[in-house]
Protein backbone atom coordinates (compact mmCIF):
# COMPACT_ATOMS: atom_id res chain seq x y z
CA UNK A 1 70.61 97.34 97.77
CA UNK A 2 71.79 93.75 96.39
CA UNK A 3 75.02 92.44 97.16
CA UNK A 4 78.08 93.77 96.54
CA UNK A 5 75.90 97.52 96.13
CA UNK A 6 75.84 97.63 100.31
CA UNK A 7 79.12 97.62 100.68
CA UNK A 8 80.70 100.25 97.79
CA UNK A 9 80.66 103.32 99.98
CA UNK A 10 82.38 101.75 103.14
CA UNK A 11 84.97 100.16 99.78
CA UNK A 12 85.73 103.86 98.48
CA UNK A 13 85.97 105.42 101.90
CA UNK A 14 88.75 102.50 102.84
CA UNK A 15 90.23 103.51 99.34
CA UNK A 16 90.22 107.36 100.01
CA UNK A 17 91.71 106.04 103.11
CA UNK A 18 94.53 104.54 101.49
CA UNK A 19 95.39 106.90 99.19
CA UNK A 20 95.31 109.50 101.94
CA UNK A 21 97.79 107.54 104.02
CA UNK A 22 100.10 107.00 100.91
CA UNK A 23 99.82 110.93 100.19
CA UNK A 24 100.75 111.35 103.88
CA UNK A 25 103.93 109.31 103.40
CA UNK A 26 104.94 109.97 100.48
CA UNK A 27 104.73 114.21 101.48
CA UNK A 28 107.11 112.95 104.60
CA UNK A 29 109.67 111.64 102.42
CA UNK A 30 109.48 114.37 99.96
CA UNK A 31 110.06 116.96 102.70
CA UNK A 32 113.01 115.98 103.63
CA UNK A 33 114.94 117.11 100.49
CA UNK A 34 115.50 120.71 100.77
CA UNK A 35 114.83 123.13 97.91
CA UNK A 36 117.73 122.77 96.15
CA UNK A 37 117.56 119.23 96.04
CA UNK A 38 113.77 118.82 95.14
CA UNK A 39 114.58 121.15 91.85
CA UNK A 40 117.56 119.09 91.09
CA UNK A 41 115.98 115.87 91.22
CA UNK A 42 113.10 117.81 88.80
CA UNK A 43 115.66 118.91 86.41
CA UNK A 44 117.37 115.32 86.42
CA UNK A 45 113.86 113.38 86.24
CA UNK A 46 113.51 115.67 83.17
CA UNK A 47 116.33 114.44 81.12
CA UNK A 48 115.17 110.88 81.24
CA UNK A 49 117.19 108.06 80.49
CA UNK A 50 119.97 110.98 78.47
CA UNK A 51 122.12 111.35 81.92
CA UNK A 52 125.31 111.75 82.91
CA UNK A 53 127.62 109.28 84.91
CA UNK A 54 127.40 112.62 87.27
CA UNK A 55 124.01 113.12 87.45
CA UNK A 56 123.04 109.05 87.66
CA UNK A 57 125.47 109.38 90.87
CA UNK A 58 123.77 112.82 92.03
CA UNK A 59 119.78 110.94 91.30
CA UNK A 60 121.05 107.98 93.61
CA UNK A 61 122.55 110.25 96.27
CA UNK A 62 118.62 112.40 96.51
CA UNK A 63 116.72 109.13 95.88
CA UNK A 64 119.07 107.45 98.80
CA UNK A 65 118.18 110.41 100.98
CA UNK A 66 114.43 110.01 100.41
CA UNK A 67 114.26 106.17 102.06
CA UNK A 68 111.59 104.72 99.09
CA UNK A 69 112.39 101.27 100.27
CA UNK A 70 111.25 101.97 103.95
CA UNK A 71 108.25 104.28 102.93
CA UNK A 72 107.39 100.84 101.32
CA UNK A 73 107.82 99.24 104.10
CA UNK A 74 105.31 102.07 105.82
CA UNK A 75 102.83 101.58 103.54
CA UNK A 76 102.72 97.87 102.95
CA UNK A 77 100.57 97.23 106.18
CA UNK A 78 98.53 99.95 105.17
CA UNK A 79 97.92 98.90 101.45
CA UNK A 80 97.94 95.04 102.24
CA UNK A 81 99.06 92.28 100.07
CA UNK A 82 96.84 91.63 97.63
CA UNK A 83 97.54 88.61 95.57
CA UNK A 84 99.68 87.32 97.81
CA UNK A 85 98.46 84.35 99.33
CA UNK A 86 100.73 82.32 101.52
CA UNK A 87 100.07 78.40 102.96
CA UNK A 88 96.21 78.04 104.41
């Protein structure tokens, strides 16, 4: 193998990797809505942009509750920062 060929399955097992680690996170948040809460965010999600002053309030309380910005934060290190590039 040339090149960049040697190193493509070690590159999709890190990406598997990721993506299993994001799935992982993402399945912690999502668990801690309970049922009712999981169908209501469905049914909202559904309506699109078309919501109420109620239901905007109601989507902000559930997305609150699931923490996105600190599951970010949880999968930054994992992900990296590509394109990022800070002084050398």
């Amino acid at each position: 193998m040339k090149g960049y060929e040697a190193g493509m399955p070690r590159l999709r097992a890190i990406q598997w990797m990721v993506l299993l680690d994001i799935a992982i996170v993402a399945r912690e948040r999502w668990t801690r809505l309970d049922a009712s809460e999981r169908r209501r965010l469905a049914e909202i999600a559904r309506h699109g942009t078309h919501m109420s002053k109620r239901d905007r309030a109601e989507l902000r309380r559930i997305v609150d509750k699931l923490e996105l910005v600190d599951a970010g934060r949880q999968v930054l290190p994992i992900v990296g920062r590509r394109g990022k590039r800070g002084r050398r």
